[in-house]
Protein backbone atom coordinates (compact mmCIF):
# COMPACT_ATOMS: atom_id res chain seq x y z
CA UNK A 1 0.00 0.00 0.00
CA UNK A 2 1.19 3.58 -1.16
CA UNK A 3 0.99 6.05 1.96
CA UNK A 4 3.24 8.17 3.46
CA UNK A 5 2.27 8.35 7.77
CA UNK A 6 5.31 7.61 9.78
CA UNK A 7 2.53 6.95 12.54
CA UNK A 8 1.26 4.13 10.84
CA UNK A 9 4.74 2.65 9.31
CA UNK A 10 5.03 1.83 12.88
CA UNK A 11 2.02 0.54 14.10
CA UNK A 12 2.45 -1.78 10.93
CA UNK A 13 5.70 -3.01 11.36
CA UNK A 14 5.04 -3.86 14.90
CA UNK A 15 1.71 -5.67 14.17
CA UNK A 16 3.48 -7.40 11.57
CA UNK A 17 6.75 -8.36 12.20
CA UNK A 18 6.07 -8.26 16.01
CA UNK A 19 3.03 -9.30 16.46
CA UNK A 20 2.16 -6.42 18.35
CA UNK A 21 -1.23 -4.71 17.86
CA UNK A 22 -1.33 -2.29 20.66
CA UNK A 23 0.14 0.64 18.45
CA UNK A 24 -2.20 -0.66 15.67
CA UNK A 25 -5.17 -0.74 18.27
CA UNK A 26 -4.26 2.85 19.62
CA UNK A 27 -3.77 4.50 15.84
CA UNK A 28 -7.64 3.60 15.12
CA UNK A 29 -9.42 4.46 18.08
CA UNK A 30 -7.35 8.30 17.67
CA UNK A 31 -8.40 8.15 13.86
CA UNK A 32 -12.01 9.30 14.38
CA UNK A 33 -12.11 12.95 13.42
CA UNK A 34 -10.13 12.04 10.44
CA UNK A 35 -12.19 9.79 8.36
CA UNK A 36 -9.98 9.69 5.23
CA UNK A 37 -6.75 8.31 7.39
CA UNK A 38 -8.74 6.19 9.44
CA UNK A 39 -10.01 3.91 6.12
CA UNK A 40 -6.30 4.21 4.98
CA UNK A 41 -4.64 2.95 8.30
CA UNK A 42 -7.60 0.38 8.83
CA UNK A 43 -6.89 -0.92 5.28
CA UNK A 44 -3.33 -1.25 5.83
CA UNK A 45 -3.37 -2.85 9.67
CA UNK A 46 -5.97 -4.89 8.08
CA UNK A 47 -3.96 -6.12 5.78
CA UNK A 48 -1.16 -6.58 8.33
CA UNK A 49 -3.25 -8.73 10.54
CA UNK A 50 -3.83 -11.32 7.94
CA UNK A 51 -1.10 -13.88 9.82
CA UNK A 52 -2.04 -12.43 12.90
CA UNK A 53 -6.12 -13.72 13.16
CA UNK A 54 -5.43 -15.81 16.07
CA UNK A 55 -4.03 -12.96 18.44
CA UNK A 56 -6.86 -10.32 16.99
CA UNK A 57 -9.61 -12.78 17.91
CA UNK A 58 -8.56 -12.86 21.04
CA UNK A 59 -7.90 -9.36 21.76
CA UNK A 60 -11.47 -8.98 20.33
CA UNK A 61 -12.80 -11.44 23.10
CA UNK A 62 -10.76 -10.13 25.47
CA UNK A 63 -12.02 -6.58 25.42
CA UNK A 64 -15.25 -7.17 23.50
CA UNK A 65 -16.79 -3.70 24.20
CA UNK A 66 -14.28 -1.83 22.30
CA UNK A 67 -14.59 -0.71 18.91
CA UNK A 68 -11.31 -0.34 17.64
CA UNK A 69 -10.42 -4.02 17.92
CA UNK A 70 -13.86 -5.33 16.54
CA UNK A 71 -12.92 -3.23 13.48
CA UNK A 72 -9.08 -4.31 13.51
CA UNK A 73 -10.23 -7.77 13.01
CA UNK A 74 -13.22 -7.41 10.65
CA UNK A 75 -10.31 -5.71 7.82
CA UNK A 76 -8.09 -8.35 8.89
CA UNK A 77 -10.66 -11.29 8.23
CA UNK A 78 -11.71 -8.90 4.72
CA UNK A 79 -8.18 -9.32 3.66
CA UNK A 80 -7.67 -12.71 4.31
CA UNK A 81 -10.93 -13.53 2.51
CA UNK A 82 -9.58 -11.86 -0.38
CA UNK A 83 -6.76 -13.66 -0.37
CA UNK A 84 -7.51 -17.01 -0.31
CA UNK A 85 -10.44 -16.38 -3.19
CA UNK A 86 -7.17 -15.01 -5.36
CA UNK A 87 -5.40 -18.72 -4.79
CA UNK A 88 -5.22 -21.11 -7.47
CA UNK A 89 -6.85 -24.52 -8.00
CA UNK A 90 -9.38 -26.72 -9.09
CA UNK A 91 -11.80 -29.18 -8.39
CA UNK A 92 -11.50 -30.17 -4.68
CA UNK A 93 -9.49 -27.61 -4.18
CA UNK A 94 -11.16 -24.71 -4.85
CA UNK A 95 -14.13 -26.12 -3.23
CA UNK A 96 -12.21 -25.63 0.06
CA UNK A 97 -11.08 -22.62 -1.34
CA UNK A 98 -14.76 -21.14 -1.78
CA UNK A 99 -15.71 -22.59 1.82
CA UNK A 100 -12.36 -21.19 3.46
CA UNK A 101 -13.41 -17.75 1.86
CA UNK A 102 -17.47 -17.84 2.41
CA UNK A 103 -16.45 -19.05 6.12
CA UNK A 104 -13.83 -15.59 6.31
CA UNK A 105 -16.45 -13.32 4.59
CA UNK A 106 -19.17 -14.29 7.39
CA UNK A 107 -16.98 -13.69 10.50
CA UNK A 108 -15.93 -10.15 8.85
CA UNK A 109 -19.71 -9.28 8.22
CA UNK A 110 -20.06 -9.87 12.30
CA UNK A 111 -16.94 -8.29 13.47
CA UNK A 112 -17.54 -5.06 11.05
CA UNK A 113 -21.55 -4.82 12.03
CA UNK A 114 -19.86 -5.02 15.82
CA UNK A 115 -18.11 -2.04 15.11
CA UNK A 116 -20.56 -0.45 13.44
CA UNK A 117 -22.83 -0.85 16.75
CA UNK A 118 -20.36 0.74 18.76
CA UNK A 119 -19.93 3.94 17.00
CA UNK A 120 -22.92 4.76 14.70
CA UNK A 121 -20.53 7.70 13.18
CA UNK A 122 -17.98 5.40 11.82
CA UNK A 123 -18.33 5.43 7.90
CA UNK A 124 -15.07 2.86 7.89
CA UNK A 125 -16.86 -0.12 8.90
CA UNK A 126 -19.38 0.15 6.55
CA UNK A 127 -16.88 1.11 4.12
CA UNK A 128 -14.57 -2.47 4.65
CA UNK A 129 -18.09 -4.64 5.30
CA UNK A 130 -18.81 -2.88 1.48
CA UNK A 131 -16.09 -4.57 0.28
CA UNK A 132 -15.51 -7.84 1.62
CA UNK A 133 -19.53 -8.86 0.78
CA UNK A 134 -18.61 -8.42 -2.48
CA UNK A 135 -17.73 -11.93 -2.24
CA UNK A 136 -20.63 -13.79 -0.44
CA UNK A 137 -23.50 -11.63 0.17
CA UNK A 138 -26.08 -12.93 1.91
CA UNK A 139 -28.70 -11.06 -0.60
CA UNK A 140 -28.28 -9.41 -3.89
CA UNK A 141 -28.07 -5.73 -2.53
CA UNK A 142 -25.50 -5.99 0.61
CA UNK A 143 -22.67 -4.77 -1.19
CA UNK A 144 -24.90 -1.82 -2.28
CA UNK A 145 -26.74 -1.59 1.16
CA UNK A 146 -23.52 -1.56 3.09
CA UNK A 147 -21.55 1.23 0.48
CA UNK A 148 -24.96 3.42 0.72
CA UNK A 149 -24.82 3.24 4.53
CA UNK A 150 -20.77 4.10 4.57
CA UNK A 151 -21.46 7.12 1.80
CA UNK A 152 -24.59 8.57 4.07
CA UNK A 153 -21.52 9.18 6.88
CA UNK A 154 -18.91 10.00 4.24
CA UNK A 155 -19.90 10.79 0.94
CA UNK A 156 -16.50 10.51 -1.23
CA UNK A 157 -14.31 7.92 0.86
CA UNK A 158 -12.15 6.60 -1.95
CA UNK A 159 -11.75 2.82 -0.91
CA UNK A 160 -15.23 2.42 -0.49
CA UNK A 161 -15.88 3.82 -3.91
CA UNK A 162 -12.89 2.00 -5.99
CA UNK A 163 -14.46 -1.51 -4.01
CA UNK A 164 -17.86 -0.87 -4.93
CA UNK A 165 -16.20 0.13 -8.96
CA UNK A 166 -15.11 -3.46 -9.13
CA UNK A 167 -18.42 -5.03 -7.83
CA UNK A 168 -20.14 -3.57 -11.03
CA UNK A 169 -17.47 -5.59 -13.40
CA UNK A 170 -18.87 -8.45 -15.17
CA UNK A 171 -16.70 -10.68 -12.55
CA UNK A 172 -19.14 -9.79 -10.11
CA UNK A 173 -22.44 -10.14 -12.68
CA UNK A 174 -22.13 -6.68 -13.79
CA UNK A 175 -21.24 -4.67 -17.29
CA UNK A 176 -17.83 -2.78 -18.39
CA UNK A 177 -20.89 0.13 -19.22
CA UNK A 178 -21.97 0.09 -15.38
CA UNK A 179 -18.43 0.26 -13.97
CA UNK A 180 -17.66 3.09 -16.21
CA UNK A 181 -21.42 5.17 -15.56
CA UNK A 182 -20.77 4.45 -11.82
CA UNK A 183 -17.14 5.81 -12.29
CA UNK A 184 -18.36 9.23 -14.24
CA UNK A 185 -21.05 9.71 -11.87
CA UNK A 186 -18.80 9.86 -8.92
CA UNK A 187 -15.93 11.31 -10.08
CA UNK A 188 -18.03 14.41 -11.58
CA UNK A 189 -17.83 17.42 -9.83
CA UNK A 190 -14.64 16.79 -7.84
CA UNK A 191 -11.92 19.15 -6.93
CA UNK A 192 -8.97 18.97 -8.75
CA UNK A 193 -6.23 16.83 -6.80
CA UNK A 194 -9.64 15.00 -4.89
CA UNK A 195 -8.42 11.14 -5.45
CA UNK A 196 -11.76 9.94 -6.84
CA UNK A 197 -10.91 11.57 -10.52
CA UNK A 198 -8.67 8.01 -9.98
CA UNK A 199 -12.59 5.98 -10.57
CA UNK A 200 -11.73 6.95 -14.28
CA UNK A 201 -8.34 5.29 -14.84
CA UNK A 202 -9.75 2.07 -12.18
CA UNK A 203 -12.73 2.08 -14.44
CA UNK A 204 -11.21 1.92 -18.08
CA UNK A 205 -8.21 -0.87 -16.17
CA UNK A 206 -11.25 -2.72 -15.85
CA UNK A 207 -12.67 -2.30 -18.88
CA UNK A 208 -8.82 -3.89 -20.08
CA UNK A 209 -8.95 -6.42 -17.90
CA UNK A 210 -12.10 -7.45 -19.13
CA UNK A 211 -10.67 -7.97 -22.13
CA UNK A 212 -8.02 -10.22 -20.72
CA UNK A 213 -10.42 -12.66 -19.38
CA UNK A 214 -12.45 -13.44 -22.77
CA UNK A 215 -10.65 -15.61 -25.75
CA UNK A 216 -7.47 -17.04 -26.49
CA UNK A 217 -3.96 -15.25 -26.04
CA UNK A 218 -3.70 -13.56 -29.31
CA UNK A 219 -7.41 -12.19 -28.92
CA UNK A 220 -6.75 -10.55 -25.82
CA UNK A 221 -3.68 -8.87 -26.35
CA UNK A 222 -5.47 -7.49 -29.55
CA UNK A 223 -8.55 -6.46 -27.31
CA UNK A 224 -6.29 -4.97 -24.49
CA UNK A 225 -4.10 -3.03 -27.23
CA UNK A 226 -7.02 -1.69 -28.97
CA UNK A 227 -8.78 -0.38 -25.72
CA UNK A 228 -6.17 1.13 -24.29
CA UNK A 229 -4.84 3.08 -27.62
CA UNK A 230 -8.89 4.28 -28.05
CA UNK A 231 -8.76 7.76 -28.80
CA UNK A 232 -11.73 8.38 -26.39
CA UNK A 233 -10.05 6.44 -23.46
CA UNK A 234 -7.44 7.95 -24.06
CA UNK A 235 -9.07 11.56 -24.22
CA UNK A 236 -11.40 10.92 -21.02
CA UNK A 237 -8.64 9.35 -18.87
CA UNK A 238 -5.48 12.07 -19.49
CA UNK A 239 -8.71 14.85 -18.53
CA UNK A 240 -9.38 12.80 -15.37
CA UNK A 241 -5.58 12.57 -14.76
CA UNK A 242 -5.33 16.57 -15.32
CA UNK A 243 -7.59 16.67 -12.63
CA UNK A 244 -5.26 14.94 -10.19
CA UNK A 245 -2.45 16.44 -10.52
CA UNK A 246 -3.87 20.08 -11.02
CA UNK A 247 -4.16 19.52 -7.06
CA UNK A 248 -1.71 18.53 -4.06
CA UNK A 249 -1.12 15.86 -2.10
CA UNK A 250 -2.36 16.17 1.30
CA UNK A 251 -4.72 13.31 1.03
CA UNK A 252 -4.07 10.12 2.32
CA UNK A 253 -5.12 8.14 -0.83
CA UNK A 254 -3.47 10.46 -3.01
CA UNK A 255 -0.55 8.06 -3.69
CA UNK A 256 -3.09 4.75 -4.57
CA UNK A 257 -5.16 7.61 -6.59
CA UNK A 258 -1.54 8.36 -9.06
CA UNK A 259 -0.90 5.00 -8.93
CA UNK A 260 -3.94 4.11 -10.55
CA UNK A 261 -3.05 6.75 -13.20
CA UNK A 262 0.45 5.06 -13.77
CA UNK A 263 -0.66 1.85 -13.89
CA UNK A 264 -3.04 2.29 -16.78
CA UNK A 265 -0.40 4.85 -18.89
CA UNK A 266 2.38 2.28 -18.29
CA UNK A 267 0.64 -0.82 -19.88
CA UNK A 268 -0.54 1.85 -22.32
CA UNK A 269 3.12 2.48 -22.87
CA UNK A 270 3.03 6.24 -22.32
CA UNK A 271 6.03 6.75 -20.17
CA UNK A 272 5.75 10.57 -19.95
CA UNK A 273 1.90 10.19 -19.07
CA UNK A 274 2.70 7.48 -15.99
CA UNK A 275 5.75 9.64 -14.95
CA UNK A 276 3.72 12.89 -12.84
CA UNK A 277 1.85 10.24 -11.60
CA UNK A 278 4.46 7.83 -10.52
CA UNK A 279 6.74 10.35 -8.95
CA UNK A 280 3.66 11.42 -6.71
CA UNK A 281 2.64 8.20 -5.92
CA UNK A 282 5.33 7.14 -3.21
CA UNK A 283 8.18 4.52 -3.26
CA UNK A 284 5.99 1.31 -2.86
CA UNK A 285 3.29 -0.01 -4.93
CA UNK A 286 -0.34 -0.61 -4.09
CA UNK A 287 -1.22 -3.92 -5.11
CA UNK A 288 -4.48 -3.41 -6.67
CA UNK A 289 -4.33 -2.67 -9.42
CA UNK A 290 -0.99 -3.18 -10.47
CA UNK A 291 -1.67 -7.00 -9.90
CA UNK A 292 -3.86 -7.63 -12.75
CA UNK A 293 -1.03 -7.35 -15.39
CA UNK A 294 1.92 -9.26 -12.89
CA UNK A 295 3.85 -8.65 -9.80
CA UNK A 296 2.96 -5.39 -8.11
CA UNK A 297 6.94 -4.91 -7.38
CA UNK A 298 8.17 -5.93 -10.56
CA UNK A 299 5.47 -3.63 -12.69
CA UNK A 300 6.09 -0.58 -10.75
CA UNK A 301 10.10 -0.98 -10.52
CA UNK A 302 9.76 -1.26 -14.23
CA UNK A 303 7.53 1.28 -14.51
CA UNK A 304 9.37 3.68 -12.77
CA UNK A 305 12.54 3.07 -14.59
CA UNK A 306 11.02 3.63 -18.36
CA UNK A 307 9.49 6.64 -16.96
CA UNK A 308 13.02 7.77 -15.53
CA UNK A 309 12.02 7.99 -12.12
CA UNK A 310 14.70 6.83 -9.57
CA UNK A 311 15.32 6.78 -6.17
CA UNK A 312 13.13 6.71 -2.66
């Protein structure tokens, strides 16, 4: 994940390598005024937490009236679904697979609605619960019911918003024509340098990726070239990119909003396009979405050195 908070750098290290979640804890309870950070550091100690279930379940238990660590776990269990629906197999295998995940989705959808209980105010939990139900909902409109509830608190929270983008692709039962309408709709009227111009490079990604999924090898590379090189992609996504970077930085998902940008001008091959982006959009990659075309590391190492950008 792309962010730049020395405050959390810590916390994550120390739930990570440490096993330590008492700076993690302390970070998310303090977040509260400051809705933006608080989905970036839950995201990120979420993601953390993923080989640390055992010792959030318990603080959870322990302590079962607070908040914070109801909502700690709930991302952790989010991320973990996520990743075991992105493993491979077959047959038997991704039976368990699709059990493992459904089981993971369910005890998210109770620790999140926990925190949700506890503060009524708290957009974030709605916002990961959006997310993660995207997966195994119990009814056709959760995923919708859950991101309405998180943008009544907080209208324009971008993780809730680039989630919800990627529940309209035809992965989820959707159309490349809803993710990009949903994508226009809620980028429109945005500030310039507000990170949710980035719905318009996530949204035409997609619309690559979708691409990618349909036909044999040489039909998709043809059907990824020609999308990307469309002169209206092209047109609506270096506007949407203008937008960006017409403002500053001072949001927290600025970064993962460039990134997006750089992503989709680098497998465009437009080097001086992805370079603004990239040398706004920190030192480490976010993993969505450069992971659709490869390794997140690899992609945006290579990406930054054909765009000339070098250094921390």
């Amino acid at each position: 994940m792309a962010f730049e908070d020395e405050e959390l750098g810590k916390a994550l290290v120390a739930l990570e390598d440490d096993g330590d979640a008492t700076a993690a804890l302390e970070l998310i309870a303090s977040t509260g005024s400051d809705v933006h950070r608080r989905e970036q550091v839950v995201s990120v100690l979420g993601g953390a937490g993923v080989a640390r279930l055992e010792l959030l379940r318990g603080l959870a238990a322990a302590q079962a009236y607070r908040g914070e660590r109801w909502l700690l776990l709930g991302a952790a269990l989010a991320a973990a679904a996520w990743e075991v629906r992105e493993g491979r197999g077959s047959g038997r295998r991704l039976d368990r697979r699709i059990q493992a995940q459904q089981a993971l989705v369910a005890e998210a959808r109770t620790a999140l609605r926990q925190a949700a209980a506890f503060d009524r105010d708290d957009a974030v939990a709605w916002s990961e619960l959006a997310g993660v139900v995207i997966g195994a909902p119990l009814h056709v409109t959760e995923p919708a019911d859950a991101f309405k509830r998180a943008c009544v608190l907080v209208p324009d929270l971008y993780l809730a918003h680039a989630r919800h983008l990627v529940g309209h692709t035809r992965r989820w039962y959707g159309t490349p024509d809803r993710v990009l309408a949903f994508a226009r709709t809620r980028a429109a009227g945005r500030p310039d340098g507000h990170p949710l111009h980035a719905l318009i490079a996530l949204a035409h990604i997609e619309g690559c990726v979708d691409g990618l999924l349909r036909g044999n090898v040489v039909g998709r590379a043809w059907r990824a070239w020609r999308y990307l090189g469309d002169p209206d992609v092209r047109r609506e996504t270096d506007a949407a990119a203008d937008r960006l970077l017409a403002g500053d930085d001072a949001h927290p998902w600025a970064m993962a909003a460039h990134q997006a940008f750089a992503a989709l001008y680098h497998q465009g091959g437009d080097d001086g396009r992805a370079r603004p982006h990239l040398l706004r959009g920190g030192d480490r990659p976010t993993v969505w979405p450069w992971r659709y075309f490869g390794d997140p590391e690899r992609l945006f190492a290579r990406a930054r050195s054909r765009a000339g950008v070098t250094g921390c």
